[in-house]
Protein backbone atom coordinates (compact mmCIF):
# COMPACT_ATOMS: atom_id res chain seq x y z
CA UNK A 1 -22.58 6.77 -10.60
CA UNK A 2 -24.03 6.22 -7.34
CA UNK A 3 -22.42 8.20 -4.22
CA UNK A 4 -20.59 6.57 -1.50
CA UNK A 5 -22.74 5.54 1.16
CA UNK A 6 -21.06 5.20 4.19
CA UNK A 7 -22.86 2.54 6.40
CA UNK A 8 -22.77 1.25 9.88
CA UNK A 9 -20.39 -1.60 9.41
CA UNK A 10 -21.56 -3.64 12.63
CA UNK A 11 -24.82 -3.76 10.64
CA UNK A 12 -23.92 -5.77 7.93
CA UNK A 13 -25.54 -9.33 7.88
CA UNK A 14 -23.23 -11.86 7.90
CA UNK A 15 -21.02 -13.80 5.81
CA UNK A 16 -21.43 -16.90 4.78
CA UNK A 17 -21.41 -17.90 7.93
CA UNK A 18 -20.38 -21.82 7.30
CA UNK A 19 -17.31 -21.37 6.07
CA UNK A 20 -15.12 -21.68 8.44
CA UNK A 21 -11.70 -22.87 6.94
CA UNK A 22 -8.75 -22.99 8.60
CA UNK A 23 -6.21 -21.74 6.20
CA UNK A 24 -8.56 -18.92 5.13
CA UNK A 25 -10.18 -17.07 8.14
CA UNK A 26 -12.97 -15.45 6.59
CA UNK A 27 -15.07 -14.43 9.77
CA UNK A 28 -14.33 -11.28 10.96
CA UNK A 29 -16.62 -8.02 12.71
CA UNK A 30 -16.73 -6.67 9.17
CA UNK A 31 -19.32 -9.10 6.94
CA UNK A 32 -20.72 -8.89 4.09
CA UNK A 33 -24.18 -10.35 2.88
CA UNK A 34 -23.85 -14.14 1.80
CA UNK A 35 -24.33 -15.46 -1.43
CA UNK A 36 -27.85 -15.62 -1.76
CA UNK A 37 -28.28 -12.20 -0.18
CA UNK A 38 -26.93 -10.61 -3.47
CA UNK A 39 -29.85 -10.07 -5.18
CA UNK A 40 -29.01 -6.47 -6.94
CA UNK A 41 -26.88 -3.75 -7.71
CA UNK A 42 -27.32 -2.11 -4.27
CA UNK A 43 -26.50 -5.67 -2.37
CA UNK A 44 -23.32 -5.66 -4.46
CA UNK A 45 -22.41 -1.93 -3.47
CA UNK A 46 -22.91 -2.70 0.30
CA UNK A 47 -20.59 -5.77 0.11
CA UNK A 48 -18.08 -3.42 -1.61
CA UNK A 49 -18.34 -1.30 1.56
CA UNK A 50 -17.62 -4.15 3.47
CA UNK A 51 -14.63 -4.63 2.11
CA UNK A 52 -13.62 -1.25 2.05
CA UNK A 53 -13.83 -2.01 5.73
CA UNK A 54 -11.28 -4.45 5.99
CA UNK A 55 -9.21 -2.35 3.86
CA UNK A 56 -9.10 0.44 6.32
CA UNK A 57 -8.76 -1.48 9.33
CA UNK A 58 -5.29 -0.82 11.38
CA UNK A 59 -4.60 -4.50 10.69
CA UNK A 60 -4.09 -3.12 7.10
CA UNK A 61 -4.27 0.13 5.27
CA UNK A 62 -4.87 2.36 8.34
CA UNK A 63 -1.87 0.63 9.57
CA UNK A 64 0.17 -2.37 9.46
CA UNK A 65 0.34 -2.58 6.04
CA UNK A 66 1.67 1.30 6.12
CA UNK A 67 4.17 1.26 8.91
CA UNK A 68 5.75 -2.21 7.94
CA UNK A 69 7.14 -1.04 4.44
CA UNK A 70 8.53 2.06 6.45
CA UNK A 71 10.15 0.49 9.29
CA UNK A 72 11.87 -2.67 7.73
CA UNK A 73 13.78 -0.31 5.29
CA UNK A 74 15.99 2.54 6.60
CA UNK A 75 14.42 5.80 6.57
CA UNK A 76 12.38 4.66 9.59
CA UNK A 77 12.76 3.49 13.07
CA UNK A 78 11.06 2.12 16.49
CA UNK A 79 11.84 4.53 19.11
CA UNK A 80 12.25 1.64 21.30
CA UNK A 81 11.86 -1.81 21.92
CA UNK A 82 8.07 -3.13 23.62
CA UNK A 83 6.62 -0.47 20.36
CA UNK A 84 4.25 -2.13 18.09
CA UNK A 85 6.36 -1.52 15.04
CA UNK A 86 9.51 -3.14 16.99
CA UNK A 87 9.26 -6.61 16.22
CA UNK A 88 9.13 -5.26 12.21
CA UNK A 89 11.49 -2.67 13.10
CA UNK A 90 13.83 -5.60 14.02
CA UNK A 91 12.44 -8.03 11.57
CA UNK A 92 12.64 -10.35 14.37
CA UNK A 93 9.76 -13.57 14.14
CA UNK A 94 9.79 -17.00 13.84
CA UNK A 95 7.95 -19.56 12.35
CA UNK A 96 5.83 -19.65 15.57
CA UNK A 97 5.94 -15.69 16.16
CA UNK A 98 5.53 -14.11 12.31
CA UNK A 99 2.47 -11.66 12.24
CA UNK A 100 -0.98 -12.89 10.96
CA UNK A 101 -2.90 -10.26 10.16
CA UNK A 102 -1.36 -9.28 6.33
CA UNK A 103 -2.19 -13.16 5.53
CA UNK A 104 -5.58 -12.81 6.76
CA UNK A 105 -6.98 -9.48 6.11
CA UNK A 106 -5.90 -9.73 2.75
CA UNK A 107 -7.59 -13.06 2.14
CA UNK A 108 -10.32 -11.80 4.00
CA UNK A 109 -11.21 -9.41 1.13
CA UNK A 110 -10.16 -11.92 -1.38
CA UNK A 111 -13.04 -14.52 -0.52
CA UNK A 112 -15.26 -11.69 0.01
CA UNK A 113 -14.40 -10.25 -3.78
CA UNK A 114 -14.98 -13.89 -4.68
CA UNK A 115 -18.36 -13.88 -3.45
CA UNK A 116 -19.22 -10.78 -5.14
CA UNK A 117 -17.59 -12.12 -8.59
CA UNK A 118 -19.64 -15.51 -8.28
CA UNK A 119 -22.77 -13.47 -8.66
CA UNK A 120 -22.86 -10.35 -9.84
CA UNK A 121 -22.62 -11.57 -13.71
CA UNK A 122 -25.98 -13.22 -12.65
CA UNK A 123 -28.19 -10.10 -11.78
CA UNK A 124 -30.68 -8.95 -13.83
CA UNK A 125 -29.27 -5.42 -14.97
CA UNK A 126 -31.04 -2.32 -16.40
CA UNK A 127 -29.34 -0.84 -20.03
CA UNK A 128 -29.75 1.98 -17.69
CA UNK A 129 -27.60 0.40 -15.05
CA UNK A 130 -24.40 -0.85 -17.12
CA UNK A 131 -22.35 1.63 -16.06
CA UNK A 132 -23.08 1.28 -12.35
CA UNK A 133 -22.21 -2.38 -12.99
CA UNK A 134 -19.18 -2.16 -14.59
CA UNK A 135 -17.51 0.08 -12.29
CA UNK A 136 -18.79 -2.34 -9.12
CA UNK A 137 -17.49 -5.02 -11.13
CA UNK A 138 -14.44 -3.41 -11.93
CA UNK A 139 -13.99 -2.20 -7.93
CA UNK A 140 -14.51 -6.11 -7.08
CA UNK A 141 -11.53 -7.01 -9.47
CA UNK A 142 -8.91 -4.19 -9.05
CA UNK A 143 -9.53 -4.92 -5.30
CA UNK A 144 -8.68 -8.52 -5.25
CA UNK A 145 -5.68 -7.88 -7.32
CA UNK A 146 -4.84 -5.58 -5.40
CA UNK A 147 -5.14 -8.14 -2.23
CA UNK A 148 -3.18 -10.83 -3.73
CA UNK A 149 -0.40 -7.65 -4.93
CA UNK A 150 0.49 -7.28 -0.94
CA UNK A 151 0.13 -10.97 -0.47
CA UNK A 152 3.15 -11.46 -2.72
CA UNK A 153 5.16 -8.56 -1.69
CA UNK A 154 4.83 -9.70 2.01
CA UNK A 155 5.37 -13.78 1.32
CA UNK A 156 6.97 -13.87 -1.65
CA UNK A 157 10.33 -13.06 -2.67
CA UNK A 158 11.01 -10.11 -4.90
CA UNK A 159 10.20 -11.02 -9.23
CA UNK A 160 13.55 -9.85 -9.94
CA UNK A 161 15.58 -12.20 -7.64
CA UNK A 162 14.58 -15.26 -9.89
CA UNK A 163 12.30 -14.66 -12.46
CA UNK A 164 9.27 -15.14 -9.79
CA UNK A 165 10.11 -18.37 -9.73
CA UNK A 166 10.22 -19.00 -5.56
CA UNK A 167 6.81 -19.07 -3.89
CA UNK A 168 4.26 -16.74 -3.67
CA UNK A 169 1.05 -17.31 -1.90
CA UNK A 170 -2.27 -19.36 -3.33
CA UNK A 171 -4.12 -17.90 -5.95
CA UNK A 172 -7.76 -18.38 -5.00
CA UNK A 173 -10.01 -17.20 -7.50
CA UNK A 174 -13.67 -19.17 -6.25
CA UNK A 175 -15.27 -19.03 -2.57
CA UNK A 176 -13.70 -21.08 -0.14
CA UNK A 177 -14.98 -23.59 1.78
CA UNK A 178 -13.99 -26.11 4.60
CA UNK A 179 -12.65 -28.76 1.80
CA UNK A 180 -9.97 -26.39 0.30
CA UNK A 181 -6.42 -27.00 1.14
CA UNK A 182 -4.51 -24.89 -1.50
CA UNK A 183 -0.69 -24.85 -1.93
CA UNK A 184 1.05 -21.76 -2.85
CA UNK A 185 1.49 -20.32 -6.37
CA UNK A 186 4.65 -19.15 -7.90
CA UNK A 187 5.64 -15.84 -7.93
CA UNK A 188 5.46 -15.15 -11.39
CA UNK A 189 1.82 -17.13 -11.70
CA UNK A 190 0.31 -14.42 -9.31
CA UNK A 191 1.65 -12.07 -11.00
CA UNK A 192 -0.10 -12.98 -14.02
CA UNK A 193 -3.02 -13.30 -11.94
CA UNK A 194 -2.45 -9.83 -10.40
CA UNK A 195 -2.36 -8.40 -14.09
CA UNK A 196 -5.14 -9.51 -15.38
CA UNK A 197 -7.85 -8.66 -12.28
CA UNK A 198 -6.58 -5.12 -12.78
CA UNK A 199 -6.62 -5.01 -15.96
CA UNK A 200 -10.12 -6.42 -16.14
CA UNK A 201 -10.96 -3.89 -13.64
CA UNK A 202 -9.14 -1.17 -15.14
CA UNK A 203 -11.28 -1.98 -18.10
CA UNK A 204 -14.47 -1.64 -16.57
CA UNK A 205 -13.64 1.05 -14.09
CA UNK A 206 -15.68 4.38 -13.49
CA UNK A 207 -12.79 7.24 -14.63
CA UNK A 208 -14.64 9.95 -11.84
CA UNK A 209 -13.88 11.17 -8.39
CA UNK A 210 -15.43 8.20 -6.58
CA UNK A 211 -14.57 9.19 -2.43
CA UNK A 212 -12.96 6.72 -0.37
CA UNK A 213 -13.43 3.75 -3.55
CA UNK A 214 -11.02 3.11 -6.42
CA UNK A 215 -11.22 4.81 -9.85
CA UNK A 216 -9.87 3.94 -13.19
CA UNK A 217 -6.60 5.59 -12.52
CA UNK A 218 -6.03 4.23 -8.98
CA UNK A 219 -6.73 0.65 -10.67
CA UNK A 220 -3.89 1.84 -13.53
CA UNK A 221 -1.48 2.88 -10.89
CA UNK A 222 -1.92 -0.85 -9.23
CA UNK A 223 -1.57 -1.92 -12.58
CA UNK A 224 1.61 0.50 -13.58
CA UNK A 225 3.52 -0.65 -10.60
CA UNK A 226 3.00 -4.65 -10.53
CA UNK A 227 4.62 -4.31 -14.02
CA UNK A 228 7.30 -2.54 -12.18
CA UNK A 229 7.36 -5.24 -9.97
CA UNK A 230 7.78 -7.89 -12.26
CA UNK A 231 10.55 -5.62 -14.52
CA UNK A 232 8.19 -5.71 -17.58
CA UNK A 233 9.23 -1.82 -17.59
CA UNK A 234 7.87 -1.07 -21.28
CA UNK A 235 4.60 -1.86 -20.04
CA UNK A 236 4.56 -0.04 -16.48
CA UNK A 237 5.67 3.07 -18.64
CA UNK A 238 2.87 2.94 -21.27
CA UNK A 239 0.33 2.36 -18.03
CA UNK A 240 1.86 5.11 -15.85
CA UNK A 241 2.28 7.66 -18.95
CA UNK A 242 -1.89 6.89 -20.11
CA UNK A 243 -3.08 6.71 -16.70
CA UNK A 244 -1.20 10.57 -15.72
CA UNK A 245 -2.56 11.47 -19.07
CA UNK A 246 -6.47 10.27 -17.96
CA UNK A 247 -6.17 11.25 -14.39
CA UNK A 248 -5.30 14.52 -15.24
CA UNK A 249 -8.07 15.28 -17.79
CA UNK A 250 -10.30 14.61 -14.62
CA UNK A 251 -9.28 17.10 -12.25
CA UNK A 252 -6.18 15.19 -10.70
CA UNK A 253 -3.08 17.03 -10.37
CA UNK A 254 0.15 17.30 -8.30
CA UNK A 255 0.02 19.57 -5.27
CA UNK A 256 1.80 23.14 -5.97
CA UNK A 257 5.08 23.77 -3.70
CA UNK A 258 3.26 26.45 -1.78
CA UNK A 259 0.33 23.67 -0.80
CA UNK A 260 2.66 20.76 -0.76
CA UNK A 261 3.64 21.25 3.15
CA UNK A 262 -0.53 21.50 4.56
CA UNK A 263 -2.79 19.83 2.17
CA UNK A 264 -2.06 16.43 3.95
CA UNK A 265 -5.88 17.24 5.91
CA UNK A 266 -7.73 18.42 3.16
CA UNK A 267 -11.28 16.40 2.68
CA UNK A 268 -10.46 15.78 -0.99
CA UNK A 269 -13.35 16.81 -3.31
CA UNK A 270 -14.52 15.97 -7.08
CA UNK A 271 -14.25 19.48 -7.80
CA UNK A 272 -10.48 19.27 -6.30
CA UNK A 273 -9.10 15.65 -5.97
CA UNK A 274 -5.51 17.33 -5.94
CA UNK A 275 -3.31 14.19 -6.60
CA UNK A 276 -4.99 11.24 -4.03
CA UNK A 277 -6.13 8.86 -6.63
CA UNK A 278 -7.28 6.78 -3.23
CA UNK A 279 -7.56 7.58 0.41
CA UNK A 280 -9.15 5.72 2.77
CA UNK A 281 -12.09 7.18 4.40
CA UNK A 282 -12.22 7.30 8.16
CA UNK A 283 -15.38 8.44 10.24
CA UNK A 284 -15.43 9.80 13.70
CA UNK A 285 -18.52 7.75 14.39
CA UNK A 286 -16.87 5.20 13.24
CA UNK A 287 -13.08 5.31 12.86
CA UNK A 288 -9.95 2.86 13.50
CA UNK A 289 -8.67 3.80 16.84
CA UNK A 290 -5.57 4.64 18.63
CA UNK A 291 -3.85 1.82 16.32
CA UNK A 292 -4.04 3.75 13.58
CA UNK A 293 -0.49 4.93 11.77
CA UNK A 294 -1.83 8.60 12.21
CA UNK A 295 -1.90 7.99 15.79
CA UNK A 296 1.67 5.56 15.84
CA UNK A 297 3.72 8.27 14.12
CA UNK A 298 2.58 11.22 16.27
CA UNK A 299 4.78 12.36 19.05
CA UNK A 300 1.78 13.02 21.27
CA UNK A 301 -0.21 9.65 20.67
CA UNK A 302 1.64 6.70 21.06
CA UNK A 303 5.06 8.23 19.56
CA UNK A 304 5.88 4.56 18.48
CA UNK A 305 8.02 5.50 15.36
CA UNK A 306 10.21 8.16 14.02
CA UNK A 307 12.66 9.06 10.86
CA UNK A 308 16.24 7.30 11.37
CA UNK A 309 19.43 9.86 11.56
CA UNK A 310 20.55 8.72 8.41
CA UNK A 311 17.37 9.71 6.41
CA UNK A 312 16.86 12.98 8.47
CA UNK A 313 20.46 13.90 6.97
CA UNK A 314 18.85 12.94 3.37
CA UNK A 315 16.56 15.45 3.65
CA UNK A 316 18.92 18.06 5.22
CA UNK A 317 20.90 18.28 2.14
CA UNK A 318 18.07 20.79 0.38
CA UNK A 319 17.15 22.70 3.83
CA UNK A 320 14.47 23.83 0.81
CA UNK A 321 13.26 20.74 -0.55
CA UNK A 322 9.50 21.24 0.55
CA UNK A 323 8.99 17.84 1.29
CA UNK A 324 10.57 18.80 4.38
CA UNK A 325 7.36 20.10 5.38
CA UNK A 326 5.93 16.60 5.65
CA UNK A 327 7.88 15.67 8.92
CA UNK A 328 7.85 17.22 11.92
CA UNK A 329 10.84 18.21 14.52
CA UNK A 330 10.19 17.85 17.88
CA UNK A 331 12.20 19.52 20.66
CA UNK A 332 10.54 17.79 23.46
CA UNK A 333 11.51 14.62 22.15
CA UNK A 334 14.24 15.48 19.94
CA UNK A 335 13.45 13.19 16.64
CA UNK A 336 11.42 13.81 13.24
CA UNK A 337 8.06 12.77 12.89
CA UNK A 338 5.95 11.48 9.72
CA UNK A 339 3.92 14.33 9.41
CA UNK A 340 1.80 13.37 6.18
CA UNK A 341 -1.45 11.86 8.40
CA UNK A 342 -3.49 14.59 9.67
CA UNK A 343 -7.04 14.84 10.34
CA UNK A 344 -9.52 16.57 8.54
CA UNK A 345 -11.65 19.04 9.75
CA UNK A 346 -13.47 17.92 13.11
CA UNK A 347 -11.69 14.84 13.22
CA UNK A 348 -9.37 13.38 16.10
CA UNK A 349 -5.92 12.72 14.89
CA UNK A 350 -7.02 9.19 14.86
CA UNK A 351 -10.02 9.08 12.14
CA UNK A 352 -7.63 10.78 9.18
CA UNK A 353 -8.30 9.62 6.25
CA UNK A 354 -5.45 7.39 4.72
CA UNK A 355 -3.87 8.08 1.04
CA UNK A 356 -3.37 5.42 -0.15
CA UNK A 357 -2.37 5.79 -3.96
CA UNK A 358 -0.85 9.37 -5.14
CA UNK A 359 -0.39 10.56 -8.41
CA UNK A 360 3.33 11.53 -7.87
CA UNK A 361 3.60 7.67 -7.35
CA UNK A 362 2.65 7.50 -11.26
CA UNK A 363 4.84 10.31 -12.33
CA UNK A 364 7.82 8.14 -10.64
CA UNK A 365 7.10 4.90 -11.74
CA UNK A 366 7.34 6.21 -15.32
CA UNK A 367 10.54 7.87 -14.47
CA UNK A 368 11.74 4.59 -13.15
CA UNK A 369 10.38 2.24 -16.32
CA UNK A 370 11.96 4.68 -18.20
CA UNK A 371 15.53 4.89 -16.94
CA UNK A 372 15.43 0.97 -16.98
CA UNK A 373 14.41 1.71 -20.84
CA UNK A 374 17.36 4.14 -21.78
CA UNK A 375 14.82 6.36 -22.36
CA UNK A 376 16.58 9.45 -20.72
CA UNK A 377 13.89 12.44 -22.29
CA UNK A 378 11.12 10.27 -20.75
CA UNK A 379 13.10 9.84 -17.74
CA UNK A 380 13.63 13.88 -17.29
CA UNK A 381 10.36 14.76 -17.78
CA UNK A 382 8.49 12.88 -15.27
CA UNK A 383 11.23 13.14 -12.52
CA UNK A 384 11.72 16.91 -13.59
CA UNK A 385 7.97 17.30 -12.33
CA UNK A 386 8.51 15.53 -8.91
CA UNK A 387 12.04 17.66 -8.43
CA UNK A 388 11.10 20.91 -9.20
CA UNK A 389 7.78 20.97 -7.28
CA UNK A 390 10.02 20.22 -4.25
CA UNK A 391 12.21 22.61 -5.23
CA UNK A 392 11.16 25.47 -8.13
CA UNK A 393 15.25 26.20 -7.92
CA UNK A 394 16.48 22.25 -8.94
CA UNK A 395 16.10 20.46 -11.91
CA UNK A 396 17.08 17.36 -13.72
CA UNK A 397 16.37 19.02 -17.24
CA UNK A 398 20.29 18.22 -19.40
CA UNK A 399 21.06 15.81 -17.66
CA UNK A 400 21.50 11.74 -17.90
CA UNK A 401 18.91 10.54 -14.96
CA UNK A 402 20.09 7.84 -13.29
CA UNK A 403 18.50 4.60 -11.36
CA UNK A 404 19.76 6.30 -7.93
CA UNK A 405 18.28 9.47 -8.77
CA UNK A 406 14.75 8.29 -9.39
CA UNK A 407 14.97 5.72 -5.98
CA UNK A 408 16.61 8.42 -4.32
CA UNK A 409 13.18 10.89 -5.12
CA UNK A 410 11.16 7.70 -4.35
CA UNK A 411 12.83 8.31 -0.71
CA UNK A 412 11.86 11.39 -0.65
CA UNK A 413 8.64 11.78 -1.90
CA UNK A 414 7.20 8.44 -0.71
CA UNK A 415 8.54 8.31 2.92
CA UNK A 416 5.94 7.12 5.43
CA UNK A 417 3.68 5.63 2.89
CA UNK A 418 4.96 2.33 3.01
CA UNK A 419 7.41 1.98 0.43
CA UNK A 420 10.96 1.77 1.07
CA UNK A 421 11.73 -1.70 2.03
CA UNK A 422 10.02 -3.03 -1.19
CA UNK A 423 11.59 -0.51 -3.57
CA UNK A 424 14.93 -0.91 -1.90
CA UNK A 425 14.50 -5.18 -2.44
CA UNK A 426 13.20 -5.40 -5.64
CA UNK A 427 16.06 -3.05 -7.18
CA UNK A 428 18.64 -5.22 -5.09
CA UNK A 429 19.88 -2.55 -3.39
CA UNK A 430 21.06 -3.17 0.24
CA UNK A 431 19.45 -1.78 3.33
CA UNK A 432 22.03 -0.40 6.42
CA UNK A 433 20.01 0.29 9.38
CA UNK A 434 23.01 3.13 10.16
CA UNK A 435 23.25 6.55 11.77
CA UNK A 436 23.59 10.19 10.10
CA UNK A 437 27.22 11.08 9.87
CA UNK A 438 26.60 14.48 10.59
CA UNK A 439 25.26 15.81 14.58
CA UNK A 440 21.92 17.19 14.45
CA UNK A 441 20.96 18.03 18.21
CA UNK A 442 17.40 18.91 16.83
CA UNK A 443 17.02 14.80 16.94
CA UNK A 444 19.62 13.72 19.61
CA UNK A 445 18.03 11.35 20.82
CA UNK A 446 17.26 9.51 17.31
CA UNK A 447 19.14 6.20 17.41
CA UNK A 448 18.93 3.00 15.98
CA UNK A 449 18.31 0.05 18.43
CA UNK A 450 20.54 -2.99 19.12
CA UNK A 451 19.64 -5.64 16.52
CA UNK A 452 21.01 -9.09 15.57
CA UNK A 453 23.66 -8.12 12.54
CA UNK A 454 21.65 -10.00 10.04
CA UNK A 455 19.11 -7.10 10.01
CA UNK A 456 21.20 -4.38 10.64
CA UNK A 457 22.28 -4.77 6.68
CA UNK A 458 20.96 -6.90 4.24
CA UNK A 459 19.63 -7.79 0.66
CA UNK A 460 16.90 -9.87 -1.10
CA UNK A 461 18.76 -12.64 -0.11
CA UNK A 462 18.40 -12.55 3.53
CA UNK A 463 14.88 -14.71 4.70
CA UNK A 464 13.59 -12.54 6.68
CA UNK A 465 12.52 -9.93 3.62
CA UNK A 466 9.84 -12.22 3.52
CA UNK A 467 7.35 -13.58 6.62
CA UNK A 468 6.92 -16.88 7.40
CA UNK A 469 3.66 -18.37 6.34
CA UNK A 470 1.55 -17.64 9.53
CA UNK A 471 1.20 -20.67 11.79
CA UNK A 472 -2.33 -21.57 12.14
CA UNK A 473 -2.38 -21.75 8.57
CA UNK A 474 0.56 -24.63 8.62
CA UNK A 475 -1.21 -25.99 10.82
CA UNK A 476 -4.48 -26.82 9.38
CA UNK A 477 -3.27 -27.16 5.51
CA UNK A 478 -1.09 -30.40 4.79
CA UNK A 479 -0.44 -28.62 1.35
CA UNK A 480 0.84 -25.52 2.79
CA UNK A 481 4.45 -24.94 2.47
CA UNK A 482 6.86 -22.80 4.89
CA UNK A 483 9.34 -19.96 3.17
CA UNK A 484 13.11 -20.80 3.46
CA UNK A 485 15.11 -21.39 6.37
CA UNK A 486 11.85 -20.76 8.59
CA UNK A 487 10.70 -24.00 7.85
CA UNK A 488 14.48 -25.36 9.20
């Protein structure tokens, strides 16, 4: 396996530089070679890193794509309006005013993936070289799966509310050009097609330490929780339950209690992965900026979000839950902070590095598939894991686990990492922007903001779970149609 080579991403030559379509705006300050510039193994790698690029930009993992799962649900808040999470805060767009960037950054890297997938089966590869191959082949895959995954979370309504019948987003599986004018897929078709890229790429996937790239296990995780997704629980729990199983035999592991509340800066290490499965890589010579969620959620950056009331009470009820640890109190300001985004060693709060995909993320996902199984011994033992490491005194060992119990650890474990709103919608559960019922002058001055009533509580069923299609892309595609009531 080659190392990561971190490059100069203003260097990169461009990308096919004529294409130019409308609906699909691949041009961007992060390029990869074109076509024809993929001769070899090493052209293939540097268009990965590419990628990778656009993956990490705030427009996306360093950022939007973070803060909007947080800040739509409940646990999290704008402090107040004129923030940059507000308008999600308050899911408040319009057909002419829904954000752009999680259409196009994530089709971004799908036409670059594309490109890479056109040619790579092509090159002329060394015996000696299959293995490189594979696992660049199998990056290329797991990340366009994983591309058209948050495409369909973001535009498409949850699997579960009919079958993934409503509309998801285009499946686009061959470079685009100026002629193509796709309409959208169902939900349930890219599902299908979310399955099989990451099971193709789980397939051919490198099961090492890789820094800052996706692994085996990171592609199983994806894999583990579309199933979820979809409610095909049998097969997220035999994914989850043999991906814990291989990420484990290769150094992974969950963080101990006594590590739990300051390993959030470690630069994670083959010799000591600990339990990121993938983290974004930022550089100081060349990080994300002051728009990165490290620098949103910090009280002395912009201090643009904060924990709601309601979920600061949550985690009051175990003063000794050490998940505690991962927010931070401030008495200047008087509200709770995501603390889990801090920077490693000589790096401005800024450049942290991103985890993206945990293995406690695994361990609940299988608790989750297995609850919706009846399988109550499976259920125990992987929540068990995620309880008592918070908490060596609690455990769910005798008892019947629950649905609630397992989203309420999702809560708990997950905050700030972007997952609430989606787990809250796809279980139907309903989300109540509300305050704590308790007074906790530590965070006085936490409160939610005045909101239309619509998305002060609501359910799958309310259209603004999902964005509107963005509207330069109505715009220039006659097949392109609008989500619900947006289009009105």
């Amino acid at each position: 396996m080659k190392a990561l080579k971190y490059m100069m991403m203003g260097m990169l030559v461009s990308l096919t530089a004529s294409c130019g379509n409308d609906w699909l705006d691949v041009e961007s300050s992060t390029k990869i070679p074109t076509e024809t510039a993929i001769q070899n193994l090493d052209d293939v790698e540097y268009s990965l890193n590419g990628i990778y690029d656009v993956m990490r930009s705030t427009n996306y993992y360093s950022g939007r794509m973070i803060y909007y799962g947080d800040v739509t649900g409940d646990d999290a808040q704008s402090i107040k309006t004129g923030k940059r999470t507000t308008s999600y805060y308050m899911l408040d767009y319009t057909k002419d005013s829904g954000p752009s960037s999680h259409w196009s950054y994530a089709y971004k890297i799908i036409q670059n993936c594309n490109i890479i997938l056109s040619q790579i089966d092509g090159l002329d590869v060394s015996e000696d070289d299959t293995e490189y191959f594979n696992d660049l082949k199998g990056q290329t895959l797991a990340l366009r799966g994983f591309a058209l995954f948050d495409l369909t979370r973001f535009f498409g309504y949850p699997y579960a509310k009919d079958g993934g019948a409503s509309l998801g987003v285009p499946i686009v599986t061959e470079v685009s050009n100026t002629e193509n004018k796709p309409s959208r897929n169902t939900v349930a078709q890219c599902y299908e097609a979310i399955i099989k890229d990451l099971k193709e790429g789980a397939d051919l996937l490198d099961e090492e330490f890789n820094k800052g790239k996706i692994n085996k296990w990171a592609a199983m995780l994806l894999l583990s929780r579309a199933y979820l997704y979809m409610e095909d629980n049998q097969n997220a729990l035999i994914t989850a339950e043999a991906a814990i199983a291989g990420a484990e035999k290769n150094k992974y592991r969950l963080w101990t209690n006594d590590e739990y509340g300051t390993i959030w800066g470690t630069d994670f290490a083959s010799s000591d992965p600990g339990e990121v499965l993938f983290e974004l890589v930022n550089l100081t010579v060349d990080g994300v900026g002051k728009e990165s969620v490290a620098y949103l959620c910090w009280q002395a950056g912009y201090d643009d979000y904060c924990l709601t009331s309601s979920f600061y009470e949550l985690m009051q009820e175990d003063p000794d839950d050490v998940r505690n640890q991962a927010y931070t109190v401030v008495p200047k300001t008087k509200r709770a902070y995501i603390a889990k985004y801090q920077p490693q060693s000589g790096k401005a709060v800024e450049d942290s590095n991103i985890p993206v995909l945990r293995l406690s993320e695994l361990y609940l996902i299988a608790a989750e598939a297995a609850v919706k199984l009846n399988n109550n011994d499976k259920a125990v033992k992987y929540l068990d894991a995620i309880v008592s490491r918070a908490n060596p005194e609690k455990t769910v060992q005798g008892k019947t686990v629950t649905l609630d119990d397992v989203l309420l650890e999702r809560r708990k474990e997950l905050f700030g990492e972007g997952h609430r709103f989606f787990d809250a919608l796809r279980n139907h559960q309903t989300i109540v922007r509300k305050e704590s019922t308790k007074e906790f002058p530590e965070i006085a001055e936490t409160s939610h903001l005045k909101m239309v009533d619509e998305s002060v509580s609501f359910d799958w069923n309310y259209y603004r779970v999902v964005l509107p299609i963005p509207k330069a892309e109505m715009n220039s595609n006659p097949n392109m149609q609008q989500n619900p009531t947006y289009g009105d």
